[in-house]
Each structure stands twice: as C-alpha cells, then as structure tokens.
C-alpha atoms as a PDB file:
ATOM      1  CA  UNK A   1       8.806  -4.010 -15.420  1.00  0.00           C
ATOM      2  CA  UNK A   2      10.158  -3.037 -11.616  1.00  0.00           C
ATOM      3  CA  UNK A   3       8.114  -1.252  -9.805  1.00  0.00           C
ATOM      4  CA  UNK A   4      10.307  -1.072  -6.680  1.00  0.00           C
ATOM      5  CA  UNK A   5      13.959  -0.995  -7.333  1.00  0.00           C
ATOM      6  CA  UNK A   6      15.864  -1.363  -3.271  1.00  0.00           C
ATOM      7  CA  UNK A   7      19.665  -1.459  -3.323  1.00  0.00           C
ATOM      8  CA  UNK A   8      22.087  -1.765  -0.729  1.00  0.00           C
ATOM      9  CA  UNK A   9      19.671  -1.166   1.966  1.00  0.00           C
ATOM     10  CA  UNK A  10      20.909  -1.348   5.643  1.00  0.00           C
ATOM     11  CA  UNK A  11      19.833  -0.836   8.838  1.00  0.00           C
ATOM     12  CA  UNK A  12      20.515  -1.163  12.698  1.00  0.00           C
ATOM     13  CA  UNK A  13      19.599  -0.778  16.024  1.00  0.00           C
ATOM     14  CA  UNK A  14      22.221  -0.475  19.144  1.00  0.00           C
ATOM     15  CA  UNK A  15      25.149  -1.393  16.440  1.00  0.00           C
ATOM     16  CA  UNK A  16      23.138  -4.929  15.962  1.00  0.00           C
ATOM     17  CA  UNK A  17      22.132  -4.691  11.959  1.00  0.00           C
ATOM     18  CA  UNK A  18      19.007  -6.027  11.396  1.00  0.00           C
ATOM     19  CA  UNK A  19      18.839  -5.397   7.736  1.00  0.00           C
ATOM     20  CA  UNK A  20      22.689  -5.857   6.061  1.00  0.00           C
ATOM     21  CA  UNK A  21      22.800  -4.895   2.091  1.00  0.00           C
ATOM     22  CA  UNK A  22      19.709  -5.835   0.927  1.00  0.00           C
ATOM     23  CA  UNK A  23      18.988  -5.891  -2.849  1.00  0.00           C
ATOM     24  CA  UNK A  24      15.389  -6.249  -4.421  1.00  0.00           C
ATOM     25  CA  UNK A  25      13.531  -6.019  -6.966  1.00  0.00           C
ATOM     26  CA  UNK A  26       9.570  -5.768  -6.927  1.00  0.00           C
ATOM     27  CA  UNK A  27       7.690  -6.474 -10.768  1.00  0.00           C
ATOM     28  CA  UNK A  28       4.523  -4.681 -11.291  1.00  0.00           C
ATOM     29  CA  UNK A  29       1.327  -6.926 -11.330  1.00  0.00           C
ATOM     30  CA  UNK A  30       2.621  -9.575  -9.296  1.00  0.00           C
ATOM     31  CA  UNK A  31       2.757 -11.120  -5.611  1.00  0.00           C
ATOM     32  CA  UNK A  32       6.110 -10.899  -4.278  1.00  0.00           C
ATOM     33  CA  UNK A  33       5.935 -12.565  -0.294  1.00  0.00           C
ATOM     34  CA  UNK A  34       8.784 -12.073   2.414  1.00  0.00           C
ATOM     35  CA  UNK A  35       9.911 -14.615   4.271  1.00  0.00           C
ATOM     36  CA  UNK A  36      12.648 -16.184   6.927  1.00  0.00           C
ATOM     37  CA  UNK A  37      12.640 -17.537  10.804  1.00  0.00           C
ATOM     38  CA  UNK A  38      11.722 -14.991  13.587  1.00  0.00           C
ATOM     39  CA  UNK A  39      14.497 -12.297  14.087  1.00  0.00           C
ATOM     40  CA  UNK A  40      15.133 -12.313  10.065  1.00  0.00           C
ATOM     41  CA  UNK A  41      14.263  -8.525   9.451  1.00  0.00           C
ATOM     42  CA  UNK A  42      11.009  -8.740   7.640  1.00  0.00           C
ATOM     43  CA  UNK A  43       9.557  -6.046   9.966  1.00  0.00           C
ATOM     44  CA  UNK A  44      12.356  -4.008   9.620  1.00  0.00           C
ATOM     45  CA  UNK A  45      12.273  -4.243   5.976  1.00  0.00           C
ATOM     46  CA  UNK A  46       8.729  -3.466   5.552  1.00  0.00           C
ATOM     47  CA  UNK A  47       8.676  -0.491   7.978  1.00  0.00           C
ATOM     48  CA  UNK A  48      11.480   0.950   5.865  1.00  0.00           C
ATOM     49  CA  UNK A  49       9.658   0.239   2.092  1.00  0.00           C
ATOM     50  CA  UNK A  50       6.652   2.213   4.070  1.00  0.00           C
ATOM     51  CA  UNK A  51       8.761   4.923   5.284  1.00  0.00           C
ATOM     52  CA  UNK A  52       8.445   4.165   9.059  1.00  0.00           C
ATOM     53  CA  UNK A  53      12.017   3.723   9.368  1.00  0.00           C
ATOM     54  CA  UNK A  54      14.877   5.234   7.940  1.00  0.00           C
ATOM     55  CA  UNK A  55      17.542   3.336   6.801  1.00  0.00           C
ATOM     56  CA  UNK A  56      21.139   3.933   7.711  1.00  0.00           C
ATOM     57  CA  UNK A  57      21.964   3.631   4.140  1.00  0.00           C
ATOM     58  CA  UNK A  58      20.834   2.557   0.614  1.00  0.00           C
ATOM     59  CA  UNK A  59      17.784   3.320  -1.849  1.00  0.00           C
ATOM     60  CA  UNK A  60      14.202   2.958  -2.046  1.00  0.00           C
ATOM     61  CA  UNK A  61      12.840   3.975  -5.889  1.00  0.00           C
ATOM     62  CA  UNK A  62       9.211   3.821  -6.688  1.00  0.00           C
ATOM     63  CA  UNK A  63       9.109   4.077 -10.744  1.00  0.00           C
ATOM     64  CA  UNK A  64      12.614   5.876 -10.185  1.00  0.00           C
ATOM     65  CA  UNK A  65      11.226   8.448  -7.741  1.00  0.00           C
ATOM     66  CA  UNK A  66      13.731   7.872  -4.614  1.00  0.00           C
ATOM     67  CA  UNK A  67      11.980   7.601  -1.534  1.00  0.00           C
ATOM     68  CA  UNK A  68      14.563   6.807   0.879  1.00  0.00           C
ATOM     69  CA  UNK A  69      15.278   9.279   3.867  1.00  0.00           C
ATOM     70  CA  UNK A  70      11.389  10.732   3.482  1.00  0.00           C
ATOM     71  CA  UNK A  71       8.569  10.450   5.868  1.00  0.00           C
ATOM     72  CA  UNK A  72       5.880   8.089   5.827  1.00  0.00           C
ATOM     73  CA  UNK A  73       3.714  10.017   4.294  1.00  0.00           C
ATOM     74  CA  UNK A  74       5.757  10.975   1.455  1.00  0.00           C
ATOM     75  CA  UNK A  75       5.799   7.345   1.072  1.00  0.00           C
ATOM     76  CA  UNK A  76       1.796   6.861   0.858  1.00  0.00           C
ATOM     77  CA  UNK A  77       1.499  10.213  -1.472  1.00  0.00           C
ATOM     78  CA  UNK A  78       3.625   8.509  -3.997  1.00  0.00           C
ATOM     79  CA  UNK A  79       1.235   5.344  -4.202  1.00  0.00           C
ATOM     80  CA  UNK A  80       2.818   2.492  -1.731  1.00  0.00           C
ATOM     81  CA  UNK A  81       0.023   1.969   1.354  1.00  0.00           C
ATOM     82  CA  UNK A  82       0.307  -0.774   3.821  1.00  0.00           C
ATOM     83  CA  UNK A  83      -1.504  -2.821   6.579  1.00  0.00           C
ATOM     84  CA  UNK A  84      -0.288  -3.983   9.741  1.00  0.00           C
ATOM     85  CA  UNK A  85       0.264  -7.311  12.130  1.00  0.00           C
ATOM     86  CA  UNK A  86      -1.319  -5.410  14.905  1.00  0.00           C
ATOM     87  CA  UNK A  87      -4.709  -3.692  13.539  1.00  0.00           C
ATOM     88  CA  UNK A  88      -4.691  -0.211  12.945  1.00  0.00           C
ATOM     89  CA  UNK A  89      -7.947   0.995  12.172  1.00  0.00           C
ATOM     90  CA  UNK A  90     -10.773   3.444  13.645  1.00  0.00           C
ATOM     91  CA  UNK A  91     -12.976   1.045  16.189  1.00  0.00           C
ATOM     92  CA  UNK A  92     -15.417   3.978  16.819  1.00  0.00           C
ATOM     93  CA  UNK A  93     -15.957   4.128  13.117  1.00  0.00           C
ATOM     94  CA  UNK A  94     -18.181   2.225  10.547  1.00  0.00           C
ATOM     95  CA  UNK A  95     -16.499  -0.138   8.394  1.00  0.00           C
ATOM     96  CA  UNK A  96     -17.569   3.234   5.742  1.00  0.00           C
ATOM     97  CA  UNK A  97     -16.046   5.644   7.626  1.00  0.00           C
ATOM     98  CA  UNK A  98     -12.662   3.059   7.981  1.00  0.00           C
ATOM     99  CA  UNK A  99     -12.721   3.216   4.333  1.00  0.00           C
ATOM    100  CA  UNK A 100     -13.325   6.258   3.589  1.00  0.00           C
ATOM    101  CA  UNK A 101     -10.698   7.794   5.743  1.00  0.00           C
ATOM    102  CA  UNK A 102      -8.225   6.427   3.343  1.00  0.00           C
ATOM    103  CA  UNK A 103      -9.841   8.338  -0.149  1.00  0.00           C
ATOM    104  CA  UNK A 104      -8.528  11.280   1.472  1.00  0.00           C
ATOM    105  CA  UNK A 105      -5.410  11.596   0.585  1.00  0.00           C
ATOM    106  CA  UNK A 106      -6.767  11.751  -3.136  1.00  0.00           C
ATOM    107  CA  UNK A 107      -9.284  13.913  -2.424  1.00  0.00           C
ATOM    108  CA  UNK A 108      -8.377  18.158  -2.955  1.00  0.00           C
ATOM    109  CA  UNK A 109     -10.754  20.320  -1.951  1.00  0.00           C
ATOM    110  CA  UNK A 110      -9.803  24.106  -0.151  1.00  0.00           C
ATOM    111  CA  UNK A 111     -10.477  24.651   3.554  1.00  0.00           C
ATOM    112  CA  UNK A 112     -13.238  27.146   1.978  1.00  0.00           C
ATOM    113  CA  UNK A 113     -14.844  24.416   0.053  1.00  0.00           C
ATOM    114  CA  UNK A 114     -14.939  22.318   3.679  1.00  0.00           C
ATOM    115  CA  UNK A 115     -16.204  25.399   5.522  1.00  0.00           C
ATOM    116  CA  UNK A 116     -18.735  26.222   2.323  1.00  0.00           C
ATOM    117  CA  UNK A 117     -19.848  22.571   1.329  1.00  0.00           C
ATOM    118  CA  UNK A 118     -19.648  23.515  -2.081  1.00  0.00           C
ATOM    119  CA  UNK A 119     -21.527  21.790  -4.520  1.00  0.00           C
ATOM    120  CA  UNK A 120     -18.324  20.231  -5.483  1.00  0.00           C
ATOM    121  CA  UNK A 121     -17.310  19.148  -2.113  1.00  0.00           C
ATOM    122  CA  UNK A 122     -20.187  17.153  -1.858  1.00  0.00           C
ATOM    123  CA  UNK A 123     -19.892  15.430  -5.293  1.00  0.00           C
ATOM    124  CA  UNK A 124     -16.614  14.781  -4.013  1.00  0.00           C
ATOM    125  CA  UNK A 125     -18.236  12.989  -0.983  1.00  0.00           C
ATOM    126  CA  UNK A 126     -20.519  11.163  -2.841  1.00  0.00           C
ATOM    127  CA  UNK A 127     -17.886   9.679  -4.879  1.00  0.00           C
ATOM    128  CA  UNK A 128     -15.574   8.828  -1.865  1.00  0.00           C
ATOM    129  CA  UNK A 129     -18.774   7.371   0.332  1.00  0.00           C
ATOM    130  CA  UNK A 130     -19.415   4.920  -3.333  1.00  0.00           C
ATOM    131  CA  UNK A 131     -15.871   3.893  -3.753  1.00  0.00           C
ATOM    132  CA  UNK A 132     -15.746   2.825  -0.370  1.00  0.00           C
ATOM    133  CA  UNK A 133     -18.500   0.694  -0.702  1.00  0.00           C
ATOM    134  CA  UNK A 134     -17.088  -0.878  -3.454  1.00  0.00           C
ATOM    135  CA  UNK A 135     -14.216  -1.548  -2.058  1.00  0.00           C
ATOM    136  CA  UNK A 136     -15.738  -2.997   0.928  1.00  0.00           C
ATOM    137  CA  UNK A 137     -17.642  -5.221  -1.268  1.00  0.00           C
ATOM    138  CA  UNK A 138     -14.620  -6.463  -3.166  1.00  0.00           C
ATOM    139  CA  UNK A 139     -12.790  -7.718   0.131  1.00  0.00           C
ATOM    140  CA  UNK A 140     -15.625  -9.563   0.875  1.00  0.00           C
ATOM    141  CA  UNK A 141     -17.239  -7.194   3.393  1.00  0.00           C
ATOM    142  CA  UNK A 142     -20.667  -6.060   1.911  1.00  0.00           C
ATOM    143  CA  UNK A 143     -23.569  -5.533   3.927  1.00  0.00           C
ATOM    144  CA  UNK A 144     -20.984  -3.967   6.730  1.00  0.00           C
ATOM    145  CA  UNK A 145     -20.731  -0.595   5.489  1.00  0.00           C
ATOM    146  CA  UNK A 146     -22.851   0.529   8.899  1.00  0.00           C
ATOM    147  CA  UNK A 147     -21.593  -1.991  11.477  1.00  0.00           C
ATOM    148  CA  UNK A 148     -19.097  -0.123  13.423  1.00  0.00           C
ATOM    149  CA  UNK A 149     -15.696  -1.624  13.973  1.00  0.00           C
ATOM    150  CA  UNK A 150     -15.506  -2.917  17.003  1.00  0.00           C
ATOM    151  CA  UNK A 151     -18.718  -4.846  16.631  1.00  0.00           C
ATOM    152  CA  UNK A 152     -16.611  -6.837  13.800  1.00  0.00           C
ATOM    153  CA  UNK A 153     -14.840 -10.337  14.133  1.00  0.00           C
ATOM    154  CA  UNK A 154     -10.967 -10.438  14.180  1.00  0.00           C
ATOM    155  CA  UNK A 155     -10.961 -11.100  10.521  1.00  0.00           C
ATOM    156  CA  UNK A 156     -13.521  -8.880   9.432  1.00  0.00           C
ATOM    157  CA  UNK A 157     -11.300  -6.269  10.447  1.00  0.00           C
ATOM    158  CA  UNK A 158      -8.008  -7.754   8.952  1.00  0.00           C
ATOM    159  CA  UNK A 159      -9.990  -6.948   5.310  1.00  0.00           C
ATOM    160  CA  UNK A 160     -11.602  -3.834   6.427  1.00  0.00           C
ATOM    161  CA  UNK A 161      -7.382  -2.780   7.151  1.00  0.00           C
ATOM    162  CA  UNK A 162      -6.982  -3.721   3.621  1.00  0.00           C
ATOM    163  CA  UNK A 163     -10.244  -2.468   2.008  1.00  0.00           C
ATOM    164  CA  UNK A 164      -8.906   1.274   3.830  1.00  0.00           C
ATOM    165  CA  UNK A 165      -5.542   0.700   2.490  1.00  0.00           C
ATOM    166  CA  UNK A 166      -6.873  -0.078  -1.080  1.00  0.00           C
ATOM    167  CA  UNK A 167      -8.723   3.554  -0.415  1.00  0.00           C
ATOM    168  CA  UNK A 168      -5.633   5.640  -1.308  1.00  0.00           C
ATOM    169  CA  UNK A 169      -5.285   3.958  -4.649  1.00  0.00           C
ATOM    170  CA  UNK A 170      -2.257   2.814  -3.996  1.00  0.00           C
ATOM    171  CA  UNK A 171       0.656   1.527  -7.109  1.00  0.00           C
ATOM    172  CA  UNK A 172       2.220  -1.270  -4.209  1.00  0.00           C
ATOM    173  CA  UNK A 173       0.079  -2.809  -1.313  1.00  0.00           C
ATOM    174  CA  UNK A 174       2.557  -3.974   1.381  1.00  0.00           C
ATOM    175  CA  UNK A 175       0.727  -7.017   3.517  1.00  0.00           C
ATOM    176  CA  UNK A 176       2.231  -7.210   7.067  1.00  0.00           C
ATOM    177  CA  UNK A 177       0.928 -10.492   8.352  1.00  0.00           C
ATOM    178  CA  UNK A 178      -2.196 -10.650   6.579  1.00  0.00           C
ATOM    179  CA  UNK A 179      -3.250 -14.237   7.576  1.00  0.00           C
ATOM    180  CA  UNK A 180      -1.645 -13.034  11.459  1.00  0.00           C
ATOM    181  CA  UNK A 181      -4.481 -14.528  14.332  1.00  0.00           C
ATOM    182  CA  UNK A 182      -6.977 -16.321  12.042  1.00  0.00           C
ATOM    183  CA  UNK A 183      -8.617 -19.495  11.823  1.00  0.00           C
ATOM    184  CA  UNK A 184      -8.502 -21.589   8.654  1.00  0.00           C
ATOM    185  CA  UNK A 185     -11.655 -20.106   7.247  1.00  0.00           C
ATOM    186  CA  UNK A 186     -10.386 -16.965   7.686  1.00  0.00           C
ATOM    187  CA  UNK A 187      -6.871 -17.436   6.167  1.00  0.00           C
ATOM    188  CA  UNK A 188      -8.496 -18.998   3.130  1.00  0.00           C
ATOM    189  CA  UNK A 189     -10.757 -15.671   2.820  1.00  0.00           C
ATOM    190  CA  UNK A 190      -7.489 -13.948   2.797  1.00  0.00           C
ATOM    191  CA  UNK A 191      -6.001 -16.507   0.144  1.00  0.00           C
ATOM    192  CA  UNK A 192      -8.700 -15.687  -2.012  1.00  0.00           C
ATOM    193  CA  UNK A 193      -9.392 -12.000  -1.503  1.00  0.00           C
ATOM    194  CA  UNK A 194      -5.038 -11.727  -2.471  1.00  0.00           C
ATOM    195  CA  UNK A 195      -5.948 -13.909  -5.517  1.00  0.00           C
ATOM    196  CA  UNK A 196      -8.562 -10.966  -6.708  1.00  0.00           C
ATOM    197  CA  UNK A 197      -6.142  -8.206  -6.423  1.00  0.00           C
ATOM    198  CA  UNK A 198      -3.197 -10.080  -7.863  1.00  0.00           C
ATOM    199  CA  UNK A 199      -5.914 -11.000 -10.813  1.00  0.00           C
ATOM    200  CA  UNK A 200      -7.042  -7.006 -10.714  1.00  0.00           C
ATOM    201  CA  UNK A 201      -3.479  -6.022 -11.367  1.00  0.00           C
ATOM    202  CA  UNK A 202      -2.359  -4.786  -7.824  1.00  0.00           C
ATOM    203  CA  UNK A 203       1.434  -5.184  -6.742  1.00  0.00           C
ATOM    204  CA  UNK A 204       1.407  -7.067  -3.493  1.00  0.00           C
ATOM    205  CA  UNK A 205       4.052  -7.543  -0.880  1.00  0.00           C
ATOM    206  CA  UNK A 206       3.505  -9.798   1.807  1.00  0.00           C
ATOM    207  CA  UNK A 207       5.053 -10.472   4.776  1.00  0.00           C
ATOM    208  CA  UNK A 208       3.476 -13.616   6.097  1.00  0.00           C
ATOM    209  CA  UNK A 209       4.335 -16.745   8.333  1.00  0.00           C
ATOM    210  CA  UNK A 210       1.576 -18.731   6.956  1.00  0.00           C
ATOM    211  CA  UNK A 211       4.025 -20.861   4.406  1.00  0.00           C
ATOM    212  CA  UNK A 212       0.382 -22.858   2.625  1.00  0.00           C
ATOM    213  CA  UNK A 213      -0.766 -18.905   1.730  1.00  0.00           C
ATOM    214  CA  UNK A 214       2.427 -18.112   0.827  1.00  0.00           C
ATOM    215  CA  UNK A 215       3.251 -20.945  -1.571  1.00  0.00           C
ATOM    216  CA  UNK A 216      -0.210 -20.451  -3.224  1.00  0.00           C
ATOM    217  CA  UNK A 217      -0.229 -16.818  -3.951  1.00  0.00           C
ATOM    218  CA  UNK A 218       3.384 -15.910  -4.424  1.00  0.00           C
ATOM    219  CA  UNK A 219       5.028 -15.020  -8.158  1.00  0.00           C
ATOM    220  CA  UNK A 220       8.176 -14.560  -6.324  1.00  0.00           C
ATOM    221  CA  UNK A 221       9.396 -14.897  -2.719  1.00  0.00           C
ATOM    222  CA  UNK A 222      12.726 -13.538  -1.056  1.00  0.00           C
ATOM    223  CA  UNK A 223      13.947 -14.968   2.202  1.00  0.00           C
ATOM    224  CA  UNK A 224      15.880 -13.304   4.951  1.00  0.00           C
ATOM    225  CA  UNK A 225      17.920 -14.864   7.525  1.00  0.00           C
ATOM    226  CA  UNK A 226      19.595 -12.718  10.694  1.00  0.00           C
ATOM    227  CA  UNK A 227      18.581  -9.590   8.154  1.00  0.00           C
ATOM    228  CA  UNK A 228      20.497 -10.953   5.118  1.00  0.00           C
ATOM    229  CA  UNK A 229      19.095 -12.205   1.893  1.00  0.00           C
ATOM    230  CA  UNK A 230      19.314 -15.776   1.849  1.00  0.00           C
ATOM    231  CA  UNK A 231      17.761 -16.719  -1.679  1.00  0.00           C
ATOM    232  CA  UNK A 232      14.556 -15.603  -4.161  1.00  0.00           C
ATOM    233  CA  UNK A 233      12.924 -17.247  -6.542  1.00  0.00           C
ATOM    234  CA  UNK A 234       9.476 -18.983  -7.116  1.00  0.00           C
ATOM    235  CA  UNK A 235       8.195 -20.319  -4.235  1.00  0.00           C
ATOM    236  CA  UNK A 236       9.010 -24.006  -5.855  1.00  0.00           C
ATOM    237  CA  UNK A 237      13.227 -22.782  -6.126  1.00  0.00           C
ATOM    238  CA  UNK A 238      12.530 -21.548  -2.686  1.00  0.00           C
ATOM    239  CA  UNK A 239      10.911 -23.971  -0.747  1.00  0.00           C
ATOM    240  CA  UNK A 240      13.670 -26.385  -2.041  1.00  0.00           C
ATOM    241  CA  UNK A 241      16.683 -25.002  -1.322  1.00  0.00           C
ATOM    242  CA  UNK A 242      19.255 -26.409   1.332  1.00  0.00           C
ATOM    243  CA  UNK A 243      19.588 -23.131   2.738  1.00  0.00           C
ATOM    244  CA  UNK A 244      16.034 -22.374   3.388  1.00  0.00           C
ATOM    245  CA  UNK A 245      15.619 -25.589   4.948  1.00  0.00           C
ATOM    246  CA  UNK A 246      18.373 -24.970   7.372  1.00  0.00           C
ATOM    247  CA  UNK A 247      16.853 -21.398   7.930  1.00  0.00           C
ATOM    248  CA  UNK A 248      13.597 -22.678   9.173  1.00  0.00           C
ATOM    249  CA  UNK A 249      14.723 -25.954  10.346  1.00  0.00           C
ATOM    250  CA  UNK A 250      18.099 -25.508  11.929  1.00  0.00           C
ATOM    251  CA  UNK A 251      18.973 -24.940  15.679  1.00  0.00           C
ATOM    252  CA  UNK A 252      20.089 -21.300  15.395  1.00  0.00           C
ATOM    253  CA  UNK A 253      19.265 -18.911  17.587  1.00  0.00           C
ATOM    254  CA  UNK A 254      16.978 -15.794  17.436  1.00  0.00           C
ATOM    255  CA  UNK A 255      18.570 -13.143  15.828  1.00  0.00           C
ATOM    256  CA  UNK A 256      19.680 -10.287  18.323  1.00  0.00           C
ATOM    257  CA  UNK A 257      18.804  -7.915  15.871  1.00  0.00           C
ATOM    258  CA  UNK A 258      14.664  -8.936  16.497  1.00  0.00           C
ATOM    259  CA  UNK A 259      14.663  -7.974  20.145  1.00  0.00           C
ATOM    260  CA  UNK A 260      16.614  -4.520  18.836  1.00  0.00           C
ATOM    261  CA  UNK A 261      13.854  -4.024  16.637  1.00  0.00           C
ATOM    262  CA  UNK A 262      11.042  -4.510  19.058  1.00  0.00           C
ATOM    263  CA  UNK A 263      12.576  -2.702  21.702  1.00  0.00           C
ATOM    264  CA  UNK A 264      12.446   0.080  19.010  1.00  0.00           C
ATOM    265  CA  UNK A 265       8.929  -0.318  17.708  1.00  0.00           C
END
C-alpha cells in the first residue's frame, strides 16, 4: 500500500532545475534508499518530502492528505519526521531531554495545565520522560539518558538524531545521510539499528552514499542523475543497470544545479 504518492515534482534554483518531474512512490513497511552521483538532487528532494522547500510544481500526498506548498511543520504534524547530514540536535541537553523534545508535538496540554502542573500534566511527563528512554534504548543508546550531548561521540549523536526523530511517532522516517562521518563500526550500528525499524514496521527513506548499507537494507532504491530519475528497482535491478553504472562511473560533470542548491541552503 503507498504511503507517499509524489508526482510531477519540480524544482529550481536561478532557472537551473535541480529536481525535473519526479515521480515516486513510497510502500508502507519498507526501506526505500535514494541514490545518484553528487549534484543529483537527493537533498533537494528530501528537503521538499520534509517541507523545507517548496516545490515549483507537483504533489506531495501522505495517505492522500496533500502536503505540497505547506510548511515544515505541517509536514511533521501529519507523521513524516526526518534527520539530517549535518546534526541538528540540542548539545546543552541530555540525550533525555534530545528525546524528549520530540514527544512534544504529541503531547496537548493547555498553557493553564503548564502554569498549574496539573496532575495530568505530570502523568503526561512521566509518560514522555519513559518513552524516551525507550527509545533511546532501542537505537542502541541506553545508559546515556543523563550524558549530555556534547559529551557524546560523533555517532552516538547520529542515533540520538534518530531516537528524537522517532519521538514524534512519526508514519515515514526520512534518513539524510545516516551513515554520513562514521567509521565502520559505526556504519554497521547504523545497518543494524535500520534493520530493527524496518523489522518494527517503520517506513524509511534514506538518502545515503554508503552503497554496502544501502544494498543491505534497501526494499527498493530510486536513482537520480542531474535531478532526473534515472531508474528504481531492487537494489539487485539497480546496481546492474548500464545507466547507473555510467551515473556513478562516467566522466560527467557536477551538476550545476548542486552548487544552486547549496548556495540556497
């Protein structure tokens, strides 16, 4: 069943398109991964499914519900939440707070209740303080909940982003470079922490360059070249065709479109 229907999606910067008619389709329950050579769009694609950027034209429908055109955090409110390539979290929290942050946007209590502590309020806490620390214990981060952020390695924190993100219950977890800066230990931690969502039943888009992570966790994978959809398929169909090859392998140059994008970012 889709979860995510996009059609005809487009998008440009300075008259250089960096996404041109894009078409996908996202199933529920499974690992879909984005892929394709610097300069390809993913970014631009991935800021647009989260509502960071507003596409020139096209559709974005969660369950039907079009999203398209509407803030970001229209976006989160109707159950897609994202990490990032560059870290985005709270380094003069705890890894608890981190978490916790994120439950709020399911949380609905009255500025009365806040300024009363009502009994309520404070159930409601409770609840939010123990789903955070099971979610910190399912990406692999138990034991943390007091250690504040920026005491944390690199790829502590990568989870933590994820563990927060997981917070607002979310129906589609965009990845943006999950595996982005880490070792091999830590890449496989990220392998495997992907593996127990996917198994859990969450709906995972990933944007990654790590092709070994990729291959291993993907259901389906799309690739973009010069922010055009190039082919989709399992990774095997993928990985396989001429085209891809080219893609990755080929002496073309950096799309103009990338250095749009990041002047815009």
């Amino acid at each position: 069943m889709t979860l995510l229907a996009v059609n005809g999606l487009c998008k440009s910067f300075g008259g250089l398109k960096a996404i041109a008619d894009v078409d996908l389709r996202f199933e529920r329950g499974a690992v879909h991964s984005i892929i394709g050579p610097n300069g390809a769009g993913k970014t631009s694609l991935i800021n647009m499914l989260s509502g960071i950027y507003r596409p020139d034209t096209g559709s974005i429908a969660l369950e039907g519900r079009e999203l398209a055109g509407q803030p970001a955090h229209r976006f989160a409110a109707a159950g897609i939440a994202r990490t990032f390539q560059n870290l985005q979290v709270f380094f003069n929290m705890t890894a608890l707070e981190n978490v916790m942050t994120g439950r709020h946007l399911r949380e609905r209590h009255s500025l009365t209740a806040a300024l009363l502590r009502t009994p309520a309020l404070q159930r409601g806490e409770a609840e939010s303080r123990q789903a955070a620390r099971e979610l910190l214990r399912l990406v692999g981060l138990c034991g943390q909940e007091d250690t504040r952020a920026d005491a944390m390695p690199y790829g502590a924190l990568k989870r933590l982003e994820i563990a927060r993100a997981l917070a607002t219950e979310p129906r589609l977890l965009l990845l943006d470079e999950p595996a982005a800066g880490l070792n091999a230990t830590e890449a496989r931690e990220i392998d495997a922490l992907i593996h127990r969502l996917a198994q859990g039943g969450t709906t995972i888009v990933l944007v990654e360059h790590n092709m070994a992570l990729v291959m291993g966790v993907s259901d389906h994978v799309v690739v973009l070249d010069h922010g055009r959809k190039l082919t989709e398929g399992t990774p095997q169909q993928v990985s396989s065709h001429p085209d891809v090859i080219e893609a990755y392998l080929g002496n073309a140059e950096p799309a103009a479109a990338n250095e749009a994008e990041a002047a815009h970012a």
